[in-house]
N, C-alpha and C. Protein backbone atom coordinates (compact mmCIF):
# COMPACT_ATOMS: atom_id res chain seq x y z
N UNK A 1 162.17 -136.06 104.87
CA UNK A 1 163.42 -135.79 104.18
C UNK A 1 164.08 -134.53 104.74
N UNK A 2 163.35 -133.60 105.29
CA UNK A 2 164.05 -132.49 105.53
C UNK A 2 164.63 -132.54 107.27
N UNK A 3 163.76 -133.10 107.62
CA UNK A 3 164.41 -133.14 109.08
C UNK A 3 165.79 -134.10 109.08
N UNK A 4 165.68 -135.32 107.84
CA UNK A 4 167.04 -136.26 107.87
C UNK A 4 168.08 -135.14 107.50
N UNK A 5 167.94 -134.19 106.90
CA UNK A 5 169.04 -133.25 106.04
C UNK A 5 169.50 -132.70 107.33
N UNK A 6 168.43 -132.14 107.79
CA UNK A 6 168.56 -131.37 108.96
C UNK A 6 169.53 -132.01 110.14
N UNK A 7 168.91 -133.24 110.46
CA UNK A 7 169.89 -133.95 111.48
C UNK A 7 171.21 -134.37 111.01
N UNK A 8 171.28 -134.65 109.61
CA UNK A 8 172.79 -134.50 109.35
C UNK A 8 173.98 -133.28 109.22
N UNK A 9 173.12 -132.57 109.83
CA UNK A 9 174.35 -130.99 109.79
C UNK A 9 174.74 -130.66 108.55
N UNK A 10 176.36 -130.50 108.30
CA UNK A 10 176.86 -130.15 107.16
C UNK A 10 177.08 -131.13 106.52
N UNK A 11 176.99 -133.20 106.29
CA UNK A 11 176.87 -133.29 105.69
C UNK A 11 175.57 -133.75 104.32
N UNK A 12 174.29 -133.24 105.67
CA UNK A 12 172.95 -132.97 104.60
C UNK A 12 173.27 -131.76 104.33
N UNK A 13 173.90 -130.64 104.07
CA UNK A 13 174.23 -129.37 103.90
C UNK A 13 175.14 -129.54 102.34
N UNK A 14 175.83 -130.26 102.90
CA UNK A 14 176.74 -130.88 101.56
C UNK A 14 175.90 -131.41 99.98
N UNK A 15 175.04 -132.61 100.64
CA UNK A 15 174.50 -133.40 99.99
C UNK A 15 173.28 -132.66 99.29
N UNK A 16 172.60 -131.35 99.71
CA UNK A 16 171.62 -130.48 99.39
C UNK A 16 172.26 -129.86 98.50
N UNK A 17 173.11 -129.11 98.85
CA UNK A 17 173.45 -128.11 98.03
C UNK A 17 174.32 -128.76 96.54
N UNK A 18 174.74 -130.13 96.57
CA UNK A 18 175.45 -130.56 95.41
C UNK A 18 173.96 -130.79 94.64
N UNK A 19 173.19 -131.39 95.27
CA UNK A 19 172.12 -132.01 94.03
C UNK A 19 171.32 -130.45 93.68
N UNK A 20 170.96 -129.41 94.77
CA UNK A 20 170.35 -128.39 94.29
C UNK A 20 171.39 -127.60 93.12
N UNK A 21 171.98 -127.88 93.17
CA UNK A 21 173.01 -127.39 91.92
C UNK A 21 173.12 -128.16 90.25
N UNK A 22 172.14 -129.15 90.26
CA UNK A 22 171.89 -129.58 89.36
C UNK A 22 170.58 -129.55 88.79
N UNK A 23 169.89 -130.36 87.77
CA UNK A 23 168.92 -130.47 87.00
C UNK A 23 167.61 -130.31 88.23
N UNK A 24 167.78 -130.69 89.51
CA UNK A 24 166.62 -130.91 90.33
C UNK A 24 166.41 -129.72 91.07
N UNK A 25 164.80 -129.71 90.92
CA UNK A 25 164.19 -128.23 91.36
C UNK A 25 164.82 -128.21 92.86
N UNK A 26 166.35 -128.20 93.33
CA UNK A 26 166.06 -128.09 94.99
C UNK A 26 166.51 -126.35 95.21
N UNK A 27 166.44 -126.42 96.13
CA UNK A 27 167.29 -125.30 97.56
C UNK A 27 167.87 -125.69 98.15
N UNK A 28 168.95 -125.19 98.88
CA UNK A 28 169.76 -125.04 99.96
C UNK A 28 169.95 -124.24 100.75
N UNK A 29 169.31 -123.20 100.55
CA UNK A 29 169.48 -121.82 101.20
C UNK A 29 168.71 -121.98 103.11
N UNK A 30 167.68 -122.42 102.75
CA UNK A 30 166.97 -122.53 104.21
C UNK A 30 167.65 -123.78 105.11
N UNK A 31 168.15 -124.77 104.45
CA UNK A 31 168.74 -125.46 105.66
C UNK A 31 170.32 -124.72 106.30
N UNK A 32 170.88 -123.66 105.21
CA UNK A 32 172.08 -122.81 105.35
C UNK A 32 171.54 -122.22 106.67
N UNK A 33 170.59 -121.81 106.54
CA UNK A 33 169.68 -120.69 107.88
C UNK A 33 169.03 -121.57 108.95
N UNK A 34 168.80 -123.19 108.61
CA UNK A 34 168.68 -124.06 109.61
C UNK A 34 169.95 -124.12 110.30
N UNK A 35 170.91 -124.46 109.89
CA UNK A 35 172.00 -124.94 110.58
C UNK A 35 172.94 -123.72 111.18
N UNK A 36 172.63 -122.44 110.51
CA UNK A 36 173.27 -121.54 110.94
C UNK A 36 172.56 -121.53 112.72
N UNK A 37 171.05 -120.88 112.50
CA UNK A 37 170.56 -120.46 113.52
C UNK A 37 170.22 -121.89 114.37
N UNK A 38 171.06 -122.91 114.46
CA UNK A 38 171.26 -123.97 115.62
C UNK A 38 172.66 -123.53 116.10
N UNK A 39 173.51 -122.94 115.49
CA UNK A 39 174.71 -122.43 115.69
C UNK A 39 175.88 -123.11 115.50
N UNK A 40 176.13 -123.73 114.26
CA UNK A 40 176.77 -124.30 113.72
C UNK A 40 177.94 -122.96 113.03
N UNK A 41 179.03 -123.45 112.92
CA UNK A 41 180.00 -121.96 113.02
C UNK A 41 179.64 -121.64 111.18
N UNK A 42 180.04 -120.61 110.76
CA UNK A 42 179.11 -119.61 109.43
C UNK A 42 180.10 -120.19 108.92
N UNK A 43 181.56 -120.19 108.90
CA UNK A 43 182.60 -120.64 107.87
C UNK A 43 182.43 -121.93 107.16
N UNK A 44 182.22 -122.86 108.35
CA UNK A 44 182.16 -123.88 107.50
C UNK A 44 181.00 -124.10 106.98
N UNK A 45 179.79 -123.64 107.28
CA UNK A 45 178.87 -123.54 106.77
C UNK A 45 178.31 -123.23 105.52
N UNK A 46 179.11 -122.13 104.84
CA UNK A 46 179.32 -121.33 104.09
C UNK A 46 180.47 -122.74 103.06
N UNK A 47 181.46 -122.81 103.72
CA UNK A 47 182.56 -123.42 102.75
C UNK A 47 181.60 -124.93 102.31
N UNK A 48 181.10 -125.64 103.42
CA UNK A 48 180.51 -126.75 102.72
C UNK A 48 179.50 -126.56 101.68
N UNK A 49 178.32 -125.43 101.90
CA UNK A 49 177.43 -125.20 100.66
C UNK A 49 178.14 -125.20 99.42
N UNK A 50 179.50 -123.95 99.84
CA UNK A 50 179.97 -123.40 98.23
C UNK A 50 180.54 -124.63 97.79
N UNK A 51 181.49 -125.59 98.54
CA UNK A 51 181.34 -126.72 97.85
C UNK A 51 181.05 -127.63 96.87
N UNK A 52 179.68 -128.33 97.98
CA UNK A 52 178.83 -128.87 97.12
C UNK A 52 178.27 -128.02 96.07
N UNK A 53 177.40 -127.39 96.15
CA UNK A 53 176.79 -126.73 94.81
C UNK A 53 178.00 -126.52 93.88
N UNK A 54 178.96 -125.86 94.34
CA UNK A 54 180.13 -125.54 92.94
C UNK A 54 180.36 -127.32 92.22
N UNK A 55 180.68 -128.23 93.31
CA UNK A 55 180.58 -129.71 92.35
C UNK A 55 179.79 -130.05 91.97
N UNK A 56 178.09 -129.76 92.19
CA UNK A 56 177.21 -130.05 91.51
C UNK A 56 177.08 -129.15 89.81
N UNK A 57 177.65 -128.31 89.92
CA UNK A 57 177.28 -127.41 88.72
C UNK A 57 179.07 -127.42 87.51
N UNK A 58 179.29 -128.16 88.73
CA UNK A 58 180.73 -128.92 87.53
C UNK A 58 180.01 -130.46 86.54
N UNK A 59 179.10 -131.01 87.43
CA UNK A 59 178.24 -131.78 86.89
C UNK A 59 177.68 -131.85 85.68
N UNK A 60 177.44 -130.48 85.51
CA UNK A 60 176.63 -129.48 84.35
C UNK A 60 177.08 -129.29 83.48
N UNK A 61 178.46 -128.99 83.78
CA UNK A 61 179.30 -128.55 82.61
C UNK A 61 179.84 -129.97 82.22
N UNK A 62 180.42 -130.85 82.88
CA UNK A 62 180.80 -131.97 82.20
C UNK A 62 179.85 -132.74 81.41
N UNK A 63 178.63 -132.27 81.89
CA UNK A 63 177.02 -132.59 80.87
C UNK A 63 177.61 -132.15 79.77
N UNK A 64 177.43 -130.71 79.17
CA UNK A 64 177.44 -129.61 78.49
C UNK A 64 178.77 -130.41 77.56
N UNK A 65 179.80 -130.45 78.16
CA UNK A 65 181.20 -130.32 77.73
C UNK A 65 181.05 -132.19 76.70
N UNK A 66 180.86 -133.05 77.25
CA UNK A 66 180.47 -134.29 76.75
C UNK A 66 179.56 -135.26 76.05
N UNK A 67 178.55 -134.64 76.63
CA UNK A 67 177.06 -134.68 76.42
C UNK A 67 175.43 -133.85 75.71
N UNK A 68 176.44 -132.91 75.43
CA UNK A 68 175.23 -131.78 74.39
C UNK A 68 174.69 -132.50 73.56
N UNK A 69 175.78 -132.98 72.70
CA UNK A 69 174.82 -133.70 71.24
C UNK A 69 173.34 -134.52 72.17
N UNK A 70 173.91 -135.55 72.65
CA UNK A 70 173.38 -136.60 73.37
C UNK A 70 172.05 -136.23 74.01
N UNK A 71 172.77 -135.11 75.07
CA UNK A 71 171.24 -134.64 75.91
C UNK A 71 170.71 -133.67 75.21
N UNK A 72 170.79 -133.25 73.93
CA UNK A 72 169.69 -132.42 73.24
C UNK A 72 169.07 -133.23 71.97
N UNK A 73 169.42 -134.63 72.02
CA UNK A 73 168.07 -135.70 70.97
C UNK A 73 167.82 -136.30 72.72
N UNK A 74 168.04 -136.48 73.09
CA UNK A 74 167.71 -137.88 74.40
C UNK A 74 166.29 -136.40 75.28
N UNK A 75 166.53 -135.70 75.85
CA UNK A 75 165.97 -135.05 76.42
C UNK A 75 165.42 -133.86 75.62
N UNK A 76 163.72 -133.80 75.79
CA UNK A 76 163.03 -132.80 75.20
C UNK A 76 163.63 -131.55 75.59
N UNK A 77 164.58 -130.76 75.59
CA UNK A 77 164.86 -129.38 76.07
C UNK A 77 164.30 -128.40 75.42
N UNK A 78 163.58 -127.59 76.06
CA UNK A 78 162.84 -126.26 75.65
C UNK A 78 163.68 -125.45 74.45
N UNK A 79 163.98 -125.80 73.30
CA UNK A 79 164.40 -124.56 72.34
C UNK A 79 164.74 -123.60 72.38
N UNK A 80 163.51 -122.84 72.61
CA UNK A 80 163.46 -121.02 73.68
C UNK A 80 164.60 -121.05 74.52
N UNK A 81 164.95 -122.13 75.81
CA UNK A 81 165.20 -121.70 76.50
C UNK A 81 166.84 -122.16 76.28
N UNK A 82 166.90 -123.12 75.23
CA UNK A 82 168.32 -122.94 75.16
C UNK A 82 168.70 -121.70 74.35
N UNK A 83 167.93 -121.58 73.61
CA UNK A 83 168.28 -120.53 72.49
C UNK A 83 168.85 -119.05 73.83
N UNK A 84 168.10 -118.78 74.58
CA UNK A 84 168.55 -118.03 75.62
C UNK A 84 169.58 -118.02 76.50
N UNK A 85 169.93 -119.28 77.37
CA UNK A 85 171.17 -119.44 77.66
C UNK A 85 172.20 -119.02 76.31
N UNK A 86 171.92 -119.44 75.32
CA UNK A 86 173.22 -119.29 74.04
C UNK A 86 173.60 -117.98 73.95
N UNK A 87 172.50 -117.19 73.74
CA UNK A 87 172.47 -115.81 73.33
C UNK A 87 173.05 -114.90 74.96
N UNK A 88 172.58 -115.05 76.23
CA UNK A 88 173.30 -114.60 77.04
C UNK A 88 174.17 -114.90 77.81
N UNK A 89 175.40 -116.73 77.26
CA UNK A 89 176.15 -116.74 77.06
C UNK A 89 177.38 -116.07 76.08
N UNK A 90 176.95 -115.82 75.33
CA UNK A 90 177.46 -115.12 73.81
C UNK A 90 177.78 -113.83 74.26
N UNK A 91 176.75 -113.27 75.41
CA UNK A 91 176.49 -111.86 75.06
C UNK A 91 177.89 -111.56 76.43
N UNK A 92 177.45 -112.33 77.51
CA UNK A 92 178.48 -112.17 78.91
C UNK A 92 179.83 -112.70 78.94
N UNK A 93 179.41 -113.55 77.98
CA UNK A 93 180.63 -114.81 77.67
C UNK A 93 180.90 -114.91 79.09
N UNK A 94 182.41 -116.12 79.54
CA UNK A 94 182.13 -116.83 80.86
C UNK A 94 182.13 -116.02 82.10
N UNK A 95 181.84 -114.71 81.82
CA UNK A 95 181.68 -113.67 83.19
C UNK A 95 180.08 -113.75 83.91
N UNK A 96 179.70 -114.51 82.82
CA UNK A 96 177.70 -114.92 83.20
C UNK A 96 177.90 -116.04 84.06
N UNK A 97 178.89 -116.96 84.17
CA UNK A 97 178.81 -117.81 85.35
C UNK A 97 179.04 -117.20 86.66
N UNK A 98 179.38 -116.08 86.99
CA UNK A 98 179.32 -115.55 87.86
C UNK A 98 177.59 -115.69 88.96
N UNK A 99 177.36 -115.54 87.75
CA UNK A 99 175.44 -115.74 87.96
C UNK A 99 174.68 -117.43 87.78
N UNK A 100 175.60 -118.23 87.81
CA UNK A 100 175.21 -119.36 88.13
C UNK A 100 174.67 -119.86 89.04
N UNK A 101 174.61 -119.05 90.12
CA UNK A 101 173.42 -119.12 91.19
C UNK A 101 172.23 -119.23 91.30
N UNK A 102 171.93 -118.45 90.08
CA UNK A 102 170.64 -118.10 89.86
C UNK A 102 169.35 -119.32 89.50
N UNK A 103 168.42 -119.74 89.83
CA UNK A 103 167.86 -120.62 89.93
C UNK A 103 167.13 -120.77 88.09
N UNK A 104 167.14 -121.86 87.35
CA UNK A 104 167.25 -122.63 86.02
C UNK A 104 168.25 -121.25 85.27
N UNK A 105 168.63 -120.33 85.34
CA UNK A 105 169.42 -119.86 84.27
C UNK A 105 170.70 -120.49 84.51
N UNK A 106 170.97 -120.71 85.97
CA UNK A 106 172.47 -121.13 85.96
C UNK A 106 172.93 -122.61 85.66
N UNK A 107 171.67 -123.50 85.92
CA UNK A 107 172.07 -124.58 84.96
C UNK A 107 172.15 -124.57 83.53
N UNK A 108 171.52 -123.89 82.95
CA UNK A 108 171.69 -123.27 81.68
C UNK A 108 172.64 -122.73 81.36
N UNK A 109 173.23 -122.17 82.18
CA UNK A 109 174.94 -120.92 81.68
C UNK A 109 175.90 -122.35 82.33
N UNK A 110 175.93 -123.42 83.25
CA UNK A 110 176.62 -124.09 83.55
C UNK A 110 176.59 -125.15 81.91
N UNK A 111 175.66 -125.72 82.06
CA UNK A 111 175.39 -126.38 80.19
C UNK A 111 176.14 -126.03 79.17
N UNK A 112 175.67 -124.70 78.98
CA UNK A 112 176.38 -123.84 78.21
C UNK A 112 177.64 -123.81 77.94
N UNK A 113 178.07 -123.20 79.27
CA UNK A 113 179.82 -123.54 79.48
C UNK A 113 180.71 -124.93 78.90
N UNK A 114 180.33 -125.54 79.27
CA UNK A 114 180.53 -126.69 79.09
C UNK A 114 180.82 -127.16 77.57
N UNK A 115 179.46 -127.21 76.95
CA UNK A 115 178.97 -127.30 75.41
C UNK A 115 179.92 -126.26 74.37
N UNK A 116 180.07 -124.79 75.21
CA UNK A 116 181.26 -124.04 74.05
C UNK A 116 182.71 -124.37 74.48
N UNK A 117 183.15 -125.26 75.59
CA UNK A 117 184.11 -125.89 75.49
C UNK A 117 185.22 -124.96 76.62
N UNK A 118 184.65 -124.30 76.92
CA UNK A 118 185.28 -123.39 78.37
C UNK A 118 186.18 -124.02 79.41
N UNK A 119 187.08 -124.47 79.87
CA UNK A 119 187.95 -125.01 80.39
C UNK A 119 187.66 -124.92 81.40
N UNK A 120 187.85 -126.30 82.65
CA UNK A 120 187.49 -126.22 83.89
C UNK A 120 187.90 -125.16 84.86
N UNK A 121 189.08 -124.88 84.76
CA UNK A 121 189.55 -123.80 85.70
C UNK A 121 189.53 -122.68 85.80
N UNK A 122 188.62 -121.73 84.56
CA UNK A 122 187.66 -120.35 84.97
C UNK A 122 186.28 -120.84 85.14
N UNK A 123 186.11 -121.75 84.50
CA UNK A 123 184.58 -122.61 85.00
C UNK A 123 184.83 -122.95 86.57
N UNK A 124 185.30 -123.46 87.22
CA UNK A 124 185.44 -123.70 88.84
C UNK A 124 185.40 -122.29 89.32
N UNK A 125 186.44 -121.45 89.00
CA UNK A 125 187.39 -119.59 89.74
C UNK A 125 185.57 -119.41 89.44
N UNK A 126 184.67 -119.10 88.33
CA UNK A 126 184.04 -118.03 88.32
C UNK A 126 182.71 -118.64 89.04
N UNK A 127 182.09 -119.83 88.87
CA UNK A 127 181.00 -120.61 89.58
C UNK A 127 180.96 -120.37 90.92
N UNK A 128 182.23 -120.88 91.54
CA UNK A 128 182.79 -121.06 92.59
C UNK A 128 182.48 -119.61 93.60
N UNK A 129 182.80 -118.65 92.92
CA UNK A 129 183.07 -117.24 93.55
C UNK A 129 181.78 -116.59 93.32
N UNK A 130 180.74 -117.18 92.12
CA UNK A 130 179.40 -116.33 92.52
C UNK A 130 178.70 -117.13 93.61
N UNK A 131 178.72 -118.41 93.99
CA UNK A 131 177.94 -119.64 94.72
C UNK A 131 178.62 -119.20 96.17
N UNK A 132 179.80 -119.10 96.29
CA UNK A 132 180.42 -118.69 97.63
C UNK A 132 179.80 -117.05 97.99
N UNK A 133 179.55 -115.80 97.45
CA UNK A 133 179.10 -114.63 97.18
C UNK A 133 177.74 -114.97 97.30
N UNK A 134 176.74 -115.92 97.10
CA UNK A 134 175.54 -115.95 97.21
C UNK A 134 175.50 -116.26 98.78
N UNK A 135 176.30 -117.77 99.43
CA UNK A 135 175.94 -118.12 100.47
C UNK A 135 176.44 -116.83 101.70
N UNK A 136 177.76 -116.36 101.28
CA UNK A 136 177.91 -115.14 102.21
C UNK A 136 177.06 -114.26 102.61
N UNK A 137 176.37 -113.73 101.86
CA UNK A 137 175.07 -112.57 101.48
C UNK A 137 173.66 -113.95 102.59
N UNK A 138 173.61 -114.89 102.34
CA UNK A 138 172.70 -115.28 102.85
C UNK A 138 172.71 -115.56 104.58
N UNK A 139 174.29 -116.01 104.72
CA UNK A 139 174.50 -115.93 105.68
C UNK A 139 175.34 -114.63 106.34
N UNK A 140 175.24 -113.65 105.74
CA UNK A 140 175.49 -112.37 106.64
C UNK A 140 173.96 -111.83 107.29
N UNK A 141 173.33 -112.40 106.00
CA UNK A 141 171.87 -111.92 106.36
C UNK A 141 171.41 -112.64 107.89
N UNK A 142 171.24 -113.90 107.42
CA UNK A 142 170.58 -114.54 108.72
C UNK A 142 171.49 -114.25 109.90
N UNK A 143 172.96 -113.87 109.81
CA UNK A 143 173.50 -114.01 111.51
C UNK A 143 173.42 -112.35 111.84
N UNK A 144 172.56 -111.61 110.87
CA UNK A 144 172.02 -110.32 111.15
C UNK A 144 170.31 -110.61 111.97
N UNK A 145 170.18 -111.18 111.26
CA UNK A 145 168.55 -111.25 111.88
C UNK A 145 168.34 -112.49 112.90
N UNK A 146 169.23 -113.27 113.34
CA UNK A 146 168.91 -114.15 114.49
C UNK A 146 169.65 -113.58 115.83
């Protein structure tokens, strides 16, 4: 599976980073640093990750936004851990999607969003701009160290 991602350039780059932006334990970060250090140009590199992952975590919220009642009898969800997204949603309100990057909190603050009814278009501006800010940082890094 990883070498097919791999041989598809940016659009296994695409296709990684939309599903790692959802419910499934993935990454995207190392094929970002695969495809960089084959020398694939950083922009688009960068623009296809932020992409996909930003549409995958619109995914989330249209979960959240449609589907709360539903996916909280249908799916066992940890209590604790919603109770946590709630409370440091509450606490950041939608400036915590900024941090939607972050691996299970940000599907949680994407959920979240969604579920208190947050409107797509600071939900896209703020997702969008921490997920683009993550891949920059990753790829300033790697075209520092290759």
């Amino acid at each position: 599976m990883d070498a097919l991602l791999a041989e598809a350039g940016l659009a296994g780059l695409f296709t990684l980073s939309l599903l790692a932006s959802t419910i499934l334990p993935l990454g995207s970060e190392w094929l970002l640093v695969l495809l960089l250090a084959k020398g694939f140009p950083p922009a688009a590199c960068v623009l296809t990750a932020s992409v996909g992952n930003t549409l995958g975590a619109l995914s989330l919220w249209w979960m959240g936004l449609y589907g709360w009642r539903w996916l909280k009898k249908r799916k066992n969800l940890d209590p604790q851990r919603q109770e946590r997204a709630s409370r440091l949603y509450r606490r950041l309100g939608s400036w915590s999607l900024l941090l939607a990057w972050l691996p299970v909190i940000g599907d949680g603050l994407c959920l979240v969003a969604g579920a208190a009814g947050l409107g797509w278009r600071p939900f896209l501006f703020l997702v969008a701009a921490g997920k683009t800010g993550r891949y920059l940082f990753v790829t300033a890094l790697t075209l520092q160290l290759i």
